[in-house]
C-alpha atoms as a PDB file:
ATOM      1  CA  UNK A   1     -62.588  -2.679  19.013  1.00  0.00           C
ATOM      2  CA  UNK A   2     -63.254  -6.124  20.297  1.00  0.00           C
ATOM      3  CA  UNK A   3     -59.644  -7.450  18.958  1.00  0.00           C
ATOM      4  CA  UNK A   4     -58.301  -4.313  21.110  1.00  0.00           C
ATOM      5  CA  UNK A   5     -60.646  -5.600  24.450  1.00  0.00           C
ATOM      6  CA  UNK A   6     -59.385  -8.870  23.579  1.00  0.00           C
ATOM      7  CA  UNK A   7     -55.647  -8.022  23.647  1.00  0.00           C
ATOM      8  CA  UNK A   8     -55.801  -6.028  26.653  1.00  0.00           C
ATOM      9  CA  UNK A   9     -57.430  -8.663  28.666  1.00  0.00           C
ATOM     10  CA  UNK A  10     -54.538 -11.186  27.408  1.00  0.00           C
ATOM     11  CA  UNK A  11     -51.994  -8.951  29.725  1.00  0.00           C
ATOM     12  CA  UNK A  12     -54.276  -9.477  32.559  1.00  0.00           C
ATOM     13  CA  UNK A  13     -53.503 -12.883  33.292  1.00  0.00           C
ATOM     14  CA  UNK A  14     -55.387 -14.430  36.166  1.00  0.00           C
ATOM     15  CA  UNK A  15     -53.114 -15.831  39.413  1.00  0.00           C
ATOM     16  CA  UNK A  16     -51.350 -18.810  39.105  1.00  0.00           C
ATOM     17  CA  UNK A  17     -51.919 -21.337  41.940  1.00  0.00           C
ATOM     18  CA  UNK A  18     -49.238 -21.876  44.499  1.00  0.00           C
ATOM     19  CA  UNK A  19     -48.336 -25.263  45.245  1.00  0.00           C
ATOM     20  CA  UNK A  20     -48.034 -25.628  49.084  1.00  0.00           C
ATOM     21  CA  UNK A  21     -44.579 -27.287  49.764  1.00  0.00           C
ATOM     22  CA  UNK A  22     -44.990 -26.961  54.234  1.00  0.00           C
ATOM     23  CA  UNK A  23     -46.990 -29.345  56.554  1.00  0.00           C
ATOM     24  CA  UNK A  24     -48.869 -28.728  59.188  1.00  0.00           C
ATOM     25  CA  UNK A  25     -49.895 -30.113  62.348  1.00  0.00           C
ATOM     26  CA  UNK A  26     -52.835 -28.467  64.699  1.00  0.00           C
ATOM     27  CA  UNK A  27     -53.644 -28.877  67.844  1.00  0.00           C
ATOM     28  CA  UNK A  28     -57.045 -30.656  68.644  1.00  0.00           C
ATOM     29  CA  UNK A  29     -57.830 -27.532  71.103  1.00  0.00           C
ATOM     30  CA  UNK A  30     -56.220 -25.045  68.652  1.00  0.00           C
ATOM     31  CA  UNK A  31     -59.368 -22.860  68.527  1.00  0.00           C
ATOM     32  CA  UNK A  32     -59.437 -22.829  72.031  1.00  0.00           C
ATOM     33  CA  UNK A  33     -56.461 -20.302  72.344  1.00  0.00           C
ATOM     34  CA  UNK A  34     -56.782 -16.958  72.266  1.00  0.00           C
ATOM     35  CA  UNK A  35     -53.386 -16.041  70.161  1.00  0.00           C
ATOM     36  CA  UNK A  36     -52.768 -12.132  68.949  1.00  0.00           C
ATOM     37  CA  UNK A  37     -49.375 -11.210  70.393  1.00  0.00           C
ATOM     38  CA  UNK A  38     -46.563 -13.603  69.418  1.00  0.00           C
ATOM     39  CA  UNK A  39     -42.738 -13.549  70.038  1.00  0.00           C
ATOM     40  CA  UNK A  40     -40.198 -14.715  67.570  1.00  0.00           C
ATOM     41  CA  UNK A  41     -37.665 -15.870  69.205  1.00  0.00           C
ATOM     42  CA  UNK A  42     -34.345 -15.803  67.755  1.00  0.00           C
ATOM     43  CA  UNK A  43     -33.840 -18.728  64.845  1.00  0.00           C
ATOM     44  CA  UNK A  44     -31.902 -21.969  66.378  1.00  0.00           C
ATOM     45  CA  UNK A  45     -29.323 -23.767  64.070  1.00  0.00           C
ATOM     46  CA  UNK A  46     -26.015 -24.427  64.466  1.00  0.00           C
ATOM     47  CA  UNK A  47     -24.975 -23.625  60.597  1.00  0.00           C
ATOM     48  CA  UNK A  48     -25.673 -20.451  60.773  1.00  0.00           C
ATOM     49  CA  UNK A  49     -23.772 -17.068  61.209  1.00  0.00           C
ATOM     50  CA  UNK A  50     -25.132 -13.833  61.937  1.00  0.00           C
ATOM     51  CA  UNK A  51     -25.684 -12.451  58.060  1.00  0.00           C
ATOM     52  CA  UNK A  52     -28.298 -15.668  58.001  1.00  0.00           C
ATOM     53  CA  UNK A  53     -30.118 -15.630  60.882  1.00  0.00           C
ATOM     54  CA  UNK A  54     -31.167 -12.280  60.045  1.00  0.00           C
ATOM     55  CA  UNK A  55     -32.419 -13.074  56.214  1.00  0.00           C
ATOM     56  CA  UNK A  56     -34.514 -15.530  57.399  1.00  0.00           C
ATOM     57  CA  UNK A  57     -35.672 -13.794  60.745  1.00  0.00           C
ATOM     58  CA  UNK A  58     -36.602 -10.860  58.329  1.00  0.00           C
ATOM     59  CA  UNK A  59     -38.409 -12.773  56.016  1.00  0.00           C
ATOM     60  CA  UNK A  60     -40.268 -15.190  58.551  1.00  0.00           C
ATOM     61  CA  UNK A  61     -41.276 -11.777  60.465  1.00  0.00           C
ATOM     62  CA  UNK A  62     -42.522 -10.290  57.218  1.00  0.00           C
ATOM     63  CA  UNK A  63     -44.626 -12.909  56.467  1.00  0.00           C
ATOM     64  CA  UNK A  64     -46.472 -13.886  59.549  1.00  0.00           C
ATOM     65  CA  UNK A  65     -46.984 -10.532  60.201  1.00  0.00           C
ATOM     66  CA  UNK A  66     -48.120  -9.636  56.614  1.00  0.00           C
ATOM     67  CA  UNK A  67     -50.204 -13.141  56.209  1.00  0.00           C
ATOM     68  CA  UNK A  68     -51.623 -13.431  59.710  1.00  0.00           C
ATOM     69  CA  UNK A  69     -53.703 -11.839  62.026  1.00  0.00           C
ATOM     70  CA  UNK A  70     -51.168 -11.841  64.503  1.00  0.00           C
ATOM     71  CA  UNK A  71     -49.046  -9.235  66.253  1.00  0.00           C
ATOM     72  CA  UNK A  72     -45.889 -10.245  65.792  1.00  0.00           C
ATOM     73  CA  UNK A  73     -42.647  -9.510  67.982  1.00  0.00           C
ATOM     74  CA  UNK A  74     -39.290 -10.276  67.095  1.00  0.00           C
ATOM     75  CA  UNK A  75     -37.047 -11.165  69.873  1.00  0.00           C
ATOM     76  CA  UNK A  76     -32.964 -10.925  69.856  1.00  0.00           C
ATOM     77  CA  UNK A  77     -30.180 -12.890  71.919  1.00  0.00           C
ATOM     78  CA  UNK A  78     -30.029  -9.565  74.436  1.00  0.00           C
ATOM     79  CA  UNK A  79     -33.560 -10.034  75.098  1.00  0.00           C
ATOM     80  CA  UNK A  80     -33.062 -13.741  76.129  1.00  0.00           C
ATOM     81  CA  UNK A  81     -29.503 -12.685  77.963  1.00  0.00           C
ATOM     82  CA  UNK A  82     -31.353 -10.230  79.815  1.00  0.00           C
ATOM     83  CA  UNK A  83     -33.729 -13.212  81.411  1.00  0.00           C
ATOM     84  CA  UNK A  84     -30.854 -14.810  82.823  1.00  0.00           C
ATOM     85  CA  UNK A  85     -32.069 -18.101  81.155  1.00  0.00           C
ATOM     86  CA  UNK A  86     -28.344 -18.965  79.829  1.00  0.00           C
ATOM     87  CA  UNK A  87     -27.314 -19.710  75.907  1.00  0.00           C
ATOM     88  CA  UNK A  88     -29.132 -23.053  75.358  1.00  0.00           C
ATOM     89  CA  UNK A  89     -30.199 -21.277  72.354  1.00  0.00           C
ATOM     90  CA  UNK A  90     -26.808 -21.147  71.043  1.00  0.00           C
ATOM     91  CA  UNK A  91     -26.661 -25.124  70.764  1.00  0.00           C
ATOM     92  CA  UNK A  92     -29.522 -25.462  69.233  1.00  0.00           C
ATOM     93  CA  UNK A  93     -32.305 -25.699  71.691  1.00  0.00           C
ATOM     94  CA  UNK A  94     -34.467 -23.685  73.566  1.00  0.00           C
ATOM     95  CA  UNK A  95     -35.461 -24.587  77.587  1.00  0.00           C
ATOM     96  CA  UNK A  96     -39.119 -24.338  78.376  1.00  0.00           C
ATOM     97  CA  UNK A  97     -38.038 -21.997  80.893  1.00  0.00           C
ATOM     98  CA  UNK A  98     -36.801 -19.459  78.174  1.00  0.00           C
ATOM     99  CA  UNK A  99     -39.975 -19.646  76.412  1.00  0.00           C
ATOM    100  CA  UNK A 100     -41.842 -18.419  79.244  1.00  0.00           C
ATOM    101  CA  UNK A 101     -39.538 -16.031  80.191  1.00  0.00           C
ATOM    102  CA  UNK A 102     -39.640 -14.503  77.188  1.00  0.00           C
ATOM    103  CA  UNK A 103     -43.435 -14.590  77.246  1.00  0.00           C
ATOM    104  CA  UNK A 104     -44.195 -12.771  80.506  1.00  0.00           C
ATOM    105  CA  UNK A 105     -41.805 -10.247  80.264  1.00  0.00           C
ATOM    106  CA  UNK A 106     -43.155  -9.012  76.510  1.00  0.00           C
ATOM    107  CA  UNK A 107     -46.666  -9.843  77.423  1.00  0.00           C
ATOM    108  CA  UNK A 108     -46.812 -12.813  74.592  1.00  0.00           C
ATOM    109  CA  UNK A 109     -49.645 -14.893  73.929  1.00  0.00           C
ATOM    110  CA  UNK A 110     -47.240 -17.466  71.983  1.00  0.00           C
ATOM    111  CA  UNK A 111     -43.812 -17.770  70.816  1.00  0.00           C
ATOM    112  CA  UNK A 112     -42.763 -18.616  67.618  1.00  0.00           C
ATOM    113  CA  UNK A 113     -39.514 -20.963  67.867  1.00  0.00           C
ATOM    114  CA  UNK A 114     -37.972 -21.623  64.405  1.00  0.00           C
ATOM    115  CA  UNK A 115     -34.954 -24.511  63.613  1.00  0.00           C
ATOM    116  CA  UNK A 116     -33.123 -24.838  60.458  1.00  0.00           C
ATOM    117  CA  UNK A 117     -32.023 -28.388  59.857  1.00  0.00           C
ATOM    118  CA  UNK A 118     -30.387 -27.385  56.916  1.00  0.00           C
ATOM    119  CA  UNK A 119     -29.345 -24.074  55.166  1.00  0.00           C
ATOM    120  CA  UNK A 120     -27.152 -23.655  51.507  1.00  0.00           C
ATOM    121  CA  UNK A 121     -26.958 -20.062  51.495  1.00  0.00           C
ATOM    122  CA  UNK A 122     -25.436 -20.493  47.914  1.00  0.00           C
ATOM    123  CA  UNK A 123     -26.239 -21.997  44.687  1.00  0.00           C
ATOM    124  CA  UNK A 124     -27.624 -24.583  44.704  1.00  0.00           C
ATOM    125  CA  UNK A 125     -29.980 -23.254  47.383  1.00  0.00           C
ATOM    126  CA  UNK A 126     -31.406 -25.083  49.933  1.00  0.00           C
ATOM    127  CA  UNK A 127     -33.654 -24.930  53.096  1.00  0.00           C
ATOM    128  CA  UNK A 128     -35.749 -26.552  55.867  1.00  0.00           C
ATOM    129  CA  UNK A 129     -37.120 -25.331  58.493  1.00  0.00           C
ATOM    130  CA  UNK A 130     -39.122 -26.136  61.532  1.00  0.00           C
ATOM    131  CA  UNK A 131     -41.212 -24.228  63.219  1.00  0.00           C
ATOM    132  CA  UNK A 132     -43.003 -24.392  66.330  1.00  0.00           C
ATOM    133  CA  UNK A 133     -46.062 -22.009  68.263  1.00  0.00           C
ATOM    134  CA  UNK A 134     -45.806 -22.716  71.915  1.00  0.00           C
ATOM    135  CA  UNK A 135     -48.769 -21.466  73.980  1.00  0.00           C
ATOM    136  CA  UNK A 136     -47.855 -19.277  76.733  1.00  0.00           C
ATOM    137  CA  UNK A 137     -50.860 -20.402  78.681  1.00  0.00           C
ATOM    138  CA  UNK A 138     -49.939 -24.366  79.074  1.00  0.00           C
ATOM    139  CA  UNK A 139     -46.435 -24.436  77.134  1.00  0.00           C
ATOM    140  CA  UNK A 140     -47.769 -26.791  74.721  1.00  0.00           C
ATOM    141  CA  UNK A 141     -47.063 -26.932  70.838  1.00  0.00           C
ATOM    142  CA  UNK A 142     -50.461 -25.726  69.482  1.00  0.00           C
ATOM    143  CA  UNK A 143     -49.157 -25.673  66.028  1.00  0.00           C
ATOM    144  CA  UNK A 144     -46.443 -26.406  63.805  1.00  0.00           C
ATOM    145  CA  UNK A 145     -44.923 -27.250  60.597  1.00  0.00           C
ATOM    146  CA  UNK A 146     -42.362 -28.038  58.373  1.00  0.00           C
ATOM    147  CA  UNK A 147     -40.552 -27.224  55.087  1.00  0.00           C
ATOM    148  CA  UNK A 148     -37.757 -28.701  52.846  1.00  0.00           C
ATOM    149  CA  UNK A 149     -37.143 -26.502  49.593  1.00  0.00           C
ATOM    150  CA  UNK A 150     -34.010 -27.909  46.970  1.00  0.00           C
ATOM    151  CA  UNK A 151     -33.635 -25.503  44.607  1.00  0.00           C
ATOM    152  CA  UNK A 152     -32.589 -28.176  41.911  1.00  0.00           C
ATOM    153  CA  UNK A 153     -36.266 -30.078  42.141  1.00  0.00           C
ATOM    154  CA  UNK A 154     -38.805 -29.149  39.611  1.00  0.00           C
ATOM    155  CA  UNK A 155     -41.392 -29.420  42.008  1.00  0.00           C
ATOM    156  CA  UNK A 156     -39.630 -25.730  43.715  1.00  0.00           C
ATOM    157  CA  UNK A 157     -39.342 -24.140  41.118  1.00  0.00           C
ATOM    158  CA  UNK A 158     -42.540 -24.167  39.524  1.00  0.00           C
ATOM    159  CA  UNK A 159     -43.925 -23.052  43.062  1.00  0.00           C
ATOM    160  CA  UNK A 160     -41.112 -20.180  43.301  1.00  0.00           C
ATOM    161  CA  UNK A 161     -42.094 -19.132  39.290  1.00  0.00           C
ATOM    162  CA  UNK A 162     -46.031 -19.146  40.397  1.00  0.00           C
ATOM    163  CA  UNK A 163     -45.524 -16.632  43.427  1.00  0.00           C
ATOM    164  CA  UNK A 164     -43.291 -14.577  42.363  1.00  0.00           C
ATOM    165  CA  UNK A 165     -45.057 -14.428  38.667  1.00  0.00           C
ATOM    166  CA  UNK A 166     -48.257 -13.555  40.872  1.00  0.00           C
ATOM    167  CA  UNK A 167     -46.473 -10.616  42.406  1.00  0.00           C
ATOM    168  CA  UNK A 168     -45.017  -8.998  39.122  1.00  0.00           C
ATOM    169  CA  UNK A 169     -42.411  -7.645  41.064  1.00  0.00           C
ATOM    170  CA  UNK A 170     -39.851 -10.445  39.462  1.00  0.00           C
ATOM    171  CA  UNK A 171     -40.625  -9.254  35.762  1.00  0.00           C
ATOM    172  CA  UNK A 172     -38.092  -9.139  33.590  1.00  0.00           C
ATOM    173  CA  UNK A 173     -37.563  -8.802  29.302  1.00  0.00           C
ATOM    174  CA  UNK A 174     -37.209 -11.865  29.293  1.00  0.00           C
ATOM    175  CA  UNK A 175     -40.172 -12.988  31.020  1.00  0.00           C
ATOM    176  CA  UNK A 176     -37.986 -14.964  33.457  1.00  0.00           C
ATOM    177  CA  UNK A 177     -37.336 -12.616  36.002  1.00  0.00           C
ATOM    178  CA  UNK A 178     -38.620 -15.297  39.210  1.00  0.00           C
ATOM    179  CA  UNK A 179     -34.794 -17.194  38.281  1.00  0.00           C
ATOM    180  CA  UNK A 180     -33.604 -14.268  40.587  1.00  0.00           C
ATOM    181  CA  UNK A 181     -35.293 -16.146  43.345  1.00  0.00           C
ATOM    182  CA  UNK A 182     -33.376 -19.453  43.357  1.00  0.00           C
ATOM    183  CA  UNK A 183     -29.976 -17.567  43.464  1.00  0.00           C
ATOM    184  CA  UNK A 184     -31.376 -14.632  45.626  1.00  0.00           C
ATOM    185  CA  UNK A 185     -31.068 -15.899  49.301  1.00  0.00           C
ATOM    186  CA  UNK A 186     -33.101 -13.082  50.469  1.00  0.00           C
ATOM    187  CA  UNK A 187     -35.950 -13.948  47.853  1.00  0.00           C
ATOM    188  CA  UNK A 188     -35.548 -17.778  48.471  1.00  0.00           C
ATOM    189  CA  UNK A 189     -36.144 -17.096  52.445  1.00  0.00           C
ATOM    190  CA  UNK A 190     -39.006 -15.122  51.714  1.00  0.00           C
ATOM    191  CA  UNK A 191     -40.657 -17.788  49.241  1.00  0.00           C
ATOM    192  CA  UNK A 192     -40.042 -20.051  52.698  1.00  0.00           C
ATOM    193  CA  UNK A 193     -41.290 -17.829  54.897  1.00  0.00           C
ATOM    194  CA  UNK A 194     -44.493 -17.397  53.107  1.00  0.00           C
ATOM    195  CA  UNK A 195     -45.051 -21.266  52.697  1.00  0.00           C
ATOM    196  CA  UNK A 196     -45.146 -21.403  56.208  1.00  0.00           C
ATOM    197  CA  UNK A 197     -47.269 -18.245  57.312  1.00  0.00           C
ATOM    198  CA  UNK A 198     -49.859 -19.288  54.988  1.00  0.00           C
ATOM    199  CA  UNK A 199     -50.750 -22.764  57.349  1.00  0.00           C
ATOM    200  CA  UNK A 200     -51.211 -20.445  60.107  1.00  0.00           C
END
């Protein structure tokens, strides 16, 4: 009986630890904000295409809605046209202006504004991303942080086989199922997206 007790508790393996990969940066007067409702505005980078932007704008709203308290809204180009604010966001930037635009008319308490500085949708995968929370209130950056994942470093792919080993989801005969992950760019955007929501 106690070799049986013994065996099944083997299968329940406790959680592996994550490695966090992102930095942050907060705000001295971080605390001070009252934050619930937040845009995401639509990703800025000039290497992507459409097919892109939307992995990672579906992961990163997954995430911070999933891992946060926060209320998340995810804005589109249409909803920036409609503001009248121009296409800044098309070369790579976003005017102040915009930002506030956006967060009056959808009632935002912050906006979430998220660059890629570099994106390999393929194999070898990589990623980084900024990302910024500007307070509606004053306009400021309240919080931010940063990420650079390279599919080839050891470092990534321990962290990649530790959350998706802690989710089961990746299982495989094999036992090696989290692989998927560094070829997936769907899964790989996802592991990013998490490293980030998790600062917040």
């Amino acid at each position: 009986m106690g070799l049986a007790l013994l065996t099944l508790a083997s299968c329940f393996s406790a959680p592996r630890e994550v490695e966090t990969l992102a930095r942050a940066r907060v705000a001295p007067d971080f605390a001070t904000y009252n934050i619930e409702r937040v845009g995401l505005m639509p990703i800025v980078g000039s290497t992507l295409n459409a097919h892109q932007s939307s992995v990672l704008e579906g992961a990163l709203f997954t995430e911070f809605s999933s891992g946060t308290d926060l209320e998340v809204v995810p804005l589109d180009s249409k909803d920036l046209e409609e503001l009248n604010l121009g296409t800044s966001y098309l070369r790579g930037t976003y005017e102040p202006a915009a930002i506030i635009g956006a967060a009056r008319r959808f009632r935002l308490d912050a906006t979430l504004v998220v660059t890629v500085t570099e994106y390999q949708f393929y194999t070898p995968q990589r990623l980084s991303l900024q990302i910024d929370l500007v307070a509606s209130e004053t306009g400021a950056v309240i919080w931010s942080s940063s990420l650079h994942l390279d599919a080839t470093t050891e470092r990534v792919q321990r962290a990649v086989e530790a959350f998706y080993s802690n989710s089961g989801s990746m299982d495989n005969v094999s036992g090696n199922g989290w692989e998927i992950a560094l070829l997936s760019p769907r899964l790989f955007a996802q592991f990013a997206a998490w490293q980030l929501a998790r600062l917040l």
